[in-house]
Protein backbone atom coordinates (compact mmCIF):
# COMPACT_ATOMS: atom_id res chain seq x y z
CA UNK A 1 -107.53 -173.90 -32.16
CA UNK A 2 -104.47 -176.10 -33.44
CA UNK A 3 -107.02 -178.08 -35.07
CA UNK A 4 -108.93 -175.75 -36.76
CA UNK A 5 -105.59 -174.47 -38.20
CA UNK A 6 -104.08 -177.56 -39.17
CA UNK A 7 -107.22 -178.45 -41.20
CA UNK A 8 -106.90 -174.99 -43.01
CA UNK A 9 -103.60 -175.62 -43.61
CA UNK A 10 -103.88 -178.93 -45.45
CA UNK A 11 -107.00 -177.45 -47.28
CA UNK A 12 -104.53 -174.43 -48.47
CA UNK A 13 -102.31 -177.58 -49.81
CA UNK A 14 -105.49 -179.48 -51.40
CA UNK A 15 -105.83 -176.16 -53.59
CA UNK A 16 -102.33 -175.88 -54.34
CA UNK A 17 -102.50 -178.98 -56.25
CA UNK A 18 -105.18 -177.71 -58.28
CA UNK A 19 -103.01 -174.86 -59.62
CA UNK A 20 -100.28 -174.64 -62.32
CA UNK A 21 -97.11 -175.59 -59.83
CA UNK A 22 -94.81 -179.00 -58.93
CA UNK A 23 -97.10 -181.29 -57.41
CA UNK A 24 -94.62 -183.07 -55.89
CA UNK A 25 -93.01 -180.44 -53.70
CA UNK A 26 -96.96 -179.48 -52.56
CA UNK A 27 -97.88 -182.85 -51.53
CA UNK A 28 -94.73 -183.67 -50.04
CA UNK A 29 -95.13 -180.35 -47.94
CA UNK A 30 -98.14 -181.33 -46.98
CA UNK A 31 -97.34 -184.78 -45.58
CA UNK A 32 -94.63 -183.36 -43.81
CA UNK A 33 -97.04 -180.53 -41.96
CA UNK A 34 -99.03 -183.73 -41.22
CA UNK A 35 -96.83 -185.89 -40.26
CA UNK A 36 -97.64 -185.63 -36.31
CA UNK A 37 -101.37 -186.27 -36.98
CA UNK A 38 -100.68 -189.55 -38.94
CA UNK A 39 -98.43 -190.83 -35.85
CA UNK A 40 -101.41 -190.46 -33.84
CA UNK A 41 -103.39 -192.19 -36.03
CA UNK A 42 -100.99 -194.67 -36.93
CA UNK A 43 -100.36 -195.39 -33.46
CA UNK A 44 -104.32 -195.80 -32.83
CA UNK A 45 -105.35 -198.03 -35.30
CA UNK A 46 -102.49 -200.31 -34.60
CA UNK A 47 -102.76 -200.28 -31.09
CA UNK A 48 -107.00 -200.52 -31.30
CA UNK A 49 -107.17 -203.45 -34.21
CA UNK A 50 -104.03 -204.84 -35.26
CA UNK A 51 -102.42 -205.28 -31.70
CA UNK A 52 -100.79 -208.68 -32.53
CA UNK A 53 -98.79 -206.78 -35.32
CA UNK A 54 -96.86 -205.29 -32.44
CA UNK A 55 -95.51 -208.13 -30.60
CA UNK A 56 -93.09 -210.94 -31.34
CA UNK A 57 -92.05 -211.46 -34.81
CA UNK A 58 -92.56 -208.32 -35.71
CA UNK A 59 -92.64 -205.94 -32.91
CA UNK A 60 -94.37 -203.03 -35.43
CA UNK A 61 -94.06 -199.58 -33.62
CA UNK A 62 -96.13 -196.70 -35.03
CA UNK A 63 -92.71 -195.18 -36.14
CA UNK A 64 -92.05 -198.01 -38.40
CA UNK A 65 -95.58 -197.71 -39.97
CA UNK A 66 -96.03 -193.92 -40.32
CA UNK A 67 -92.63 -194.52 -42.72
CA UNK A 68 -94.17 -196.97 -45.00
CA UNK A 69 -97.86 -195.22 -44.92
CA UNK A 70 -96.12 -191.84 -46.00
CA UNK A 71 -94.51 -193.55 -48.46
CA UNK A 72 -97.77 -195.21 -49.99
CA UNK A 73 -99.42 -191.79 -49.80
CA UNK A 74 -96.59 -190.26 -52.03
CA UNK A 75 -97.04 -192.44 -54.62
CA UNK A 76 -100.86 -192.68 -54.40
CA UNK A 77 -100.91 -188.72 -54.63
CA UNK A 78 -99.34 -188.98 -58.17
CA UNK A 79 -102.53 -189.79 -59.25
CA UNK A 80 -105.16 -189.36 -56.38
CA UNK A 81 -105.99 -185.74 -56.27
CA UNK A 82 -108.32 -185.09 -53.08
CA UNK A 83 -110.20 -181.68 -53.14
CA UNK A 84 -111.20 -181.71 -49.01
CA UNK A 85 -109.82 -182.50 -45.95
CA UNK A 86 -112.57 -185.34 -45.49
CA UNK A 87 -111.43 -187.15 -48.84
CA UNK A 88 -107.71 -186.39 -47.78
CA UNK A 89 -107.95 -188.35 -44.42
CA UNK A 90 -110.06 -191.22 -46.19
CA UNK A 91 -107.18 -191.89 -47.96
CA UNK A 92 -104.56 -191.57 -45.83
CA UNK A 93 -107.22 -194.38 -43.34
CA UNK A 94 -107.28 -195.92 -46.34
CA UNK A 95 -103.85 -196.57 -46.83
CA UNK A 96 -102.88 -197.25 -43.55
CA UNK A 97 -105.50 -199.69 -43.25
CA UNK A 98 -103.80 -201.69 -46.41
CA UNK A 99 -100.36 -201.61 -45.24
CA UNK A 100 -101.63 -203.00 -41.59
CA UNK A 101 -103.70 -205.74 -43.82
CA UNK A 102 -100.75 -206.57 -45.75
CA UNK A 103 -98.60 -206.56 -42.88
CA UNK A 104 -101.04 -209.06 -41.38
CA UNK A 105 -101.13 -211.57 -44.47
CA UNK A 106 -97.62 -211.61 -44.62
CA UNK A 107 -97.36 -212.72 -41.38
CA UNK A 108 -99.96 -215.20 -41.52
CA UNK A 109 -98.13 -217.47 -44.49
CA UNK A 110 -94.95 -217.16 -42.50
CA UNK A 111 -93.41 -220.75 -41.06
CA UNK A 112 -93.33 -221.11 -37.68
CA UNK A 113 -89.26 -221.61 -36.96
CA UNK A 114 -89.42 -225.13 -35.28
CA UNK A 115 -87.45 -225.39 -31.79
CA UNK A 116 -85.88 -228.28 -30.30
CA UNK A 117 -88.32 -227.99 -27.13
CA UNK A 118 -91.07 -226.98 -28.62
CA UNK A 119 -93.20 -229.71 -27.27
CA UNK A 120 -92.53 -228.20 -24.16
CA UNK A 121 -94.69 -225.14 -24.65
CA UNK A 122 -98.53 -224.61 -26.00
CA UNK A 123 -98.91 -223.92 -29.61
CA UNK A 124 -98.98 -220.30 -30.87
CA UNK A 125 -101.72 -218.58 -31.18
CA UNK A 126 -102.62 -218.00 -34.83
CA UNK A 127 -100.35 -215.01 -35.51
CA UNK A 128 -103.66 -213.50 -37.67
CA UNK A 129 -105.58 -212.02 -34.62
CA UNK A 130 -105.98 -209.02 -36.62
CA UNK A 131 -107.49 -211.15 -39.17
CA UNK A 132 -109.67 -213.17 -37.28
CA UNK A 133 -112.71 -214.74 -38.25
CA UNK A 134 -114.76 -212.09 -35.35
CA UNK A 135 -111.91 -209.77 -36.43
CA UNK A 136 -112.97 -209.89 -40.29
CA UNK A 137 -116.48 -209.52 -39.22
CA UNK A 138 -115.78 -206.44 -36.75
CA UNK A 139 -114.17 -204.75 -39.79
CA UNK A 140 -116.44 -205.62 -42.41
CA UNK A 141 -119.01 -204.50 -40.40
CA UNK A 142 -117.82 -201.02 -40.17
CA UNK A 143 -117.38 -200.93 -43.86
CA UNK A 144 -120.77 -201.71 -44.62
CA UNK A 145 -121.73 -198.91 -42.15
CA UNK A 146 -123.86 -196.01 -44.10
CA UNK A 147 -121.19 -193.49 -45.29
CA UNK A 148 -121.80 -191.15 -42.63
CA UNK A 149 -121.76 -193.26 -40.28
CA UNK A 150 -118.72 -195.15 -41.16
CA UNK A 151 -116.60 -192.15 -41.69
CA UNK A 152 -117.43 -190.93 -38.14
CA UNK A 153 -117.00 -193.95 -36.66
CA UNK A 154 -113.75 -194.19 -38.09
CA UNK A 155 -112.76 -190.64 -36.82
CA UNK A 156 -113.71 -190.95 -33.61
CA UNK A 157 -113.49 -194.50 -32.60
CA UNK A 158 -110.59 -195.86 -34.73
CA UNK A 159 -108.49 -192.64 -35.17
CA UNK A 160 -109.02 -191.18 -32.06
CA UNK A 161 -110.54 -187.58 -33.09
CA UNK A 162 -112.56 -185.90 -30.29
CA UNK A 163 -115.88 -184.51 -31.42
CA UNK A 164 -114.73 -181.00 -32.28
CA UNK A 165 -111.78 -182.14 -34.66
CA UNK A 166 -113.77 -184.83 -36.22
CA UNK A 167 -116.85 -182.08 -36.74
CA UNK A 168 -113.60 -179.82 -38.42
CA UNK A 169 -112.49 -182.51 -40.51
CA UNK A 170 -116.61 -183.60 -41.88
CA UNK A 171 -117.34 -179.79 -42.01
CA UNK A 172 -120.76 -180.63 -39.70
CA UNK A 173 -121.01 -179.72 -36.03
CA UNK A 174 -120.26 -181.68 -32.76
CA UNK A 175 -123.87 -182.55 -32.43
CA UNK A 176 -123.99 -183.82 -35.98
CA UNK A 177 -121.10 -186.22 -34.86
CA UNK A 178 -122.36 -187.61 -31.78
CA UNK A 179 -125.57 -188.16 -34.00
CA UNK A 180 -123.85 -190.10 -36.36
CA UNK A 181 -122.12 -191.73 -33.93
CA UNK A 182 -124.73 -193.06 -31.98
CA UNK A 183 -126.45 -194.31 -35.17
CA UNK A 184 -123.00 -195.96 -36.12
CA UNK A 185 -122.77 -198.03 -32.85
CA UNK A 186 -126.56 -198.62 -32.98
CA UNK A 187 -126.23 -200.66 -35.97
CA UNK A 188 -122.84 -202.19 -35.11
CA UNK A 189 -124.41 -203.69 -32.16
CA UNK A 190 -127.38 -204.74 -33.94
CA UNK A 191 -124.81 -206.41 -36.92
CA UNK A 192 -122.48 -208.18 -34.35
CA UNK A 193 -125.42 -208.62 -31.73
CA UNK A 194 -123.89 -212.67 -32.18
CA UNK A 195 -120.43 -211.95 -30.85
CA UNK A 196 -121.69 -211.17 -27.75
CA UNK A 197 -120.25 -213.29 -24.61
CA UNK A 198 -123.61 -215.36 -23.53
């Protein structure tokens, strides 16, 4: 399976940091042999939670994104030394959750560029729908999710793993992620029970 190899394949990487070579040539060998996965997940997250970040001002396409994530990731990896696959891809969702965030702020202190008609038309919509007030609450939910939990809710439902890949990445099987899963939206429900439409 492509997953099961890709997964070895970054693990092989993980150990070769560990050993008495370049760490720089490693890690940049590995982000390039996982490049494809983090467009997927760049893609998902941005399209899932941060949907406003791709339309008018700034129009963010995954592309754009997976360049400045990679980028964070080199530099992190100068110092961040993950031994698994799991702590690997909780950095990288880390990361790309921080450069969506900051992406968001930014946009959120920009002025809005005044227009000669502009009584014409409704005011904007508050350009921080990825930060809204239910949006803040959605995501700080998740992150006070039980470990378990949280990371396969984040696999799953965020990244877009299927069962099997996110069972590859946790090193648990299928069963043990639609556990965990269940659990996860059992107490997200219960947490945001008040966002509800009445």
């Amino acid at each position: 399976m492509v997953t099961e190899q890709t997964t070895a394949v970054v693990q092989r990487y993980l150990e070769a940091l560990d050993g008495n070579q370049p760490a720089e040539p490693i890690v940049r060998a590995l982000l390039d042999r996982s490049v494809r996965r983090f467009q997927m997940l760049c893609g998902n997250l941005l399209y899932r939670e941060y949907r406003r970040l791709t339309q008018p001002p700034l129009n963010l396409e995954p592309d754009e994104m997976l360049s400045a994530v990679v980028e964070r990731l080199l530099k992190a990896m100068r110092s961040a030394r993950p031994r698994t696959v799991r702590q690997f891809f909780a950095l990288v969702n880390q990361h790309m959750r921080w450069e969506l965030n900051d992406l968001a702020r930014r946009l959120d202190h920009q002025p809005v560029a005044a227009q000669m008609s502009e009584w014409l038309v409704p005011a904007p919509e508050s350009s921080g729908s990825a930060l809204s007030p239910e949006g803040r609450r959605m995501l700080e939910a998740i992150d006070s999710l039980p470990e378990e939990e949280r990371e396969v809710f984040e696999l799953v439902r965020v990244q877009g793993l299927s069962h099997p890949e996110a069972a590859g990445v946790l090193g648990v099987s299928p069963k043990t992620v639609q556990r965990r899963l269940n659990r996860s939206l059992l107490l997200l429900a219960k947490e945001l029970d008040h966002l509800r439409p009445s």
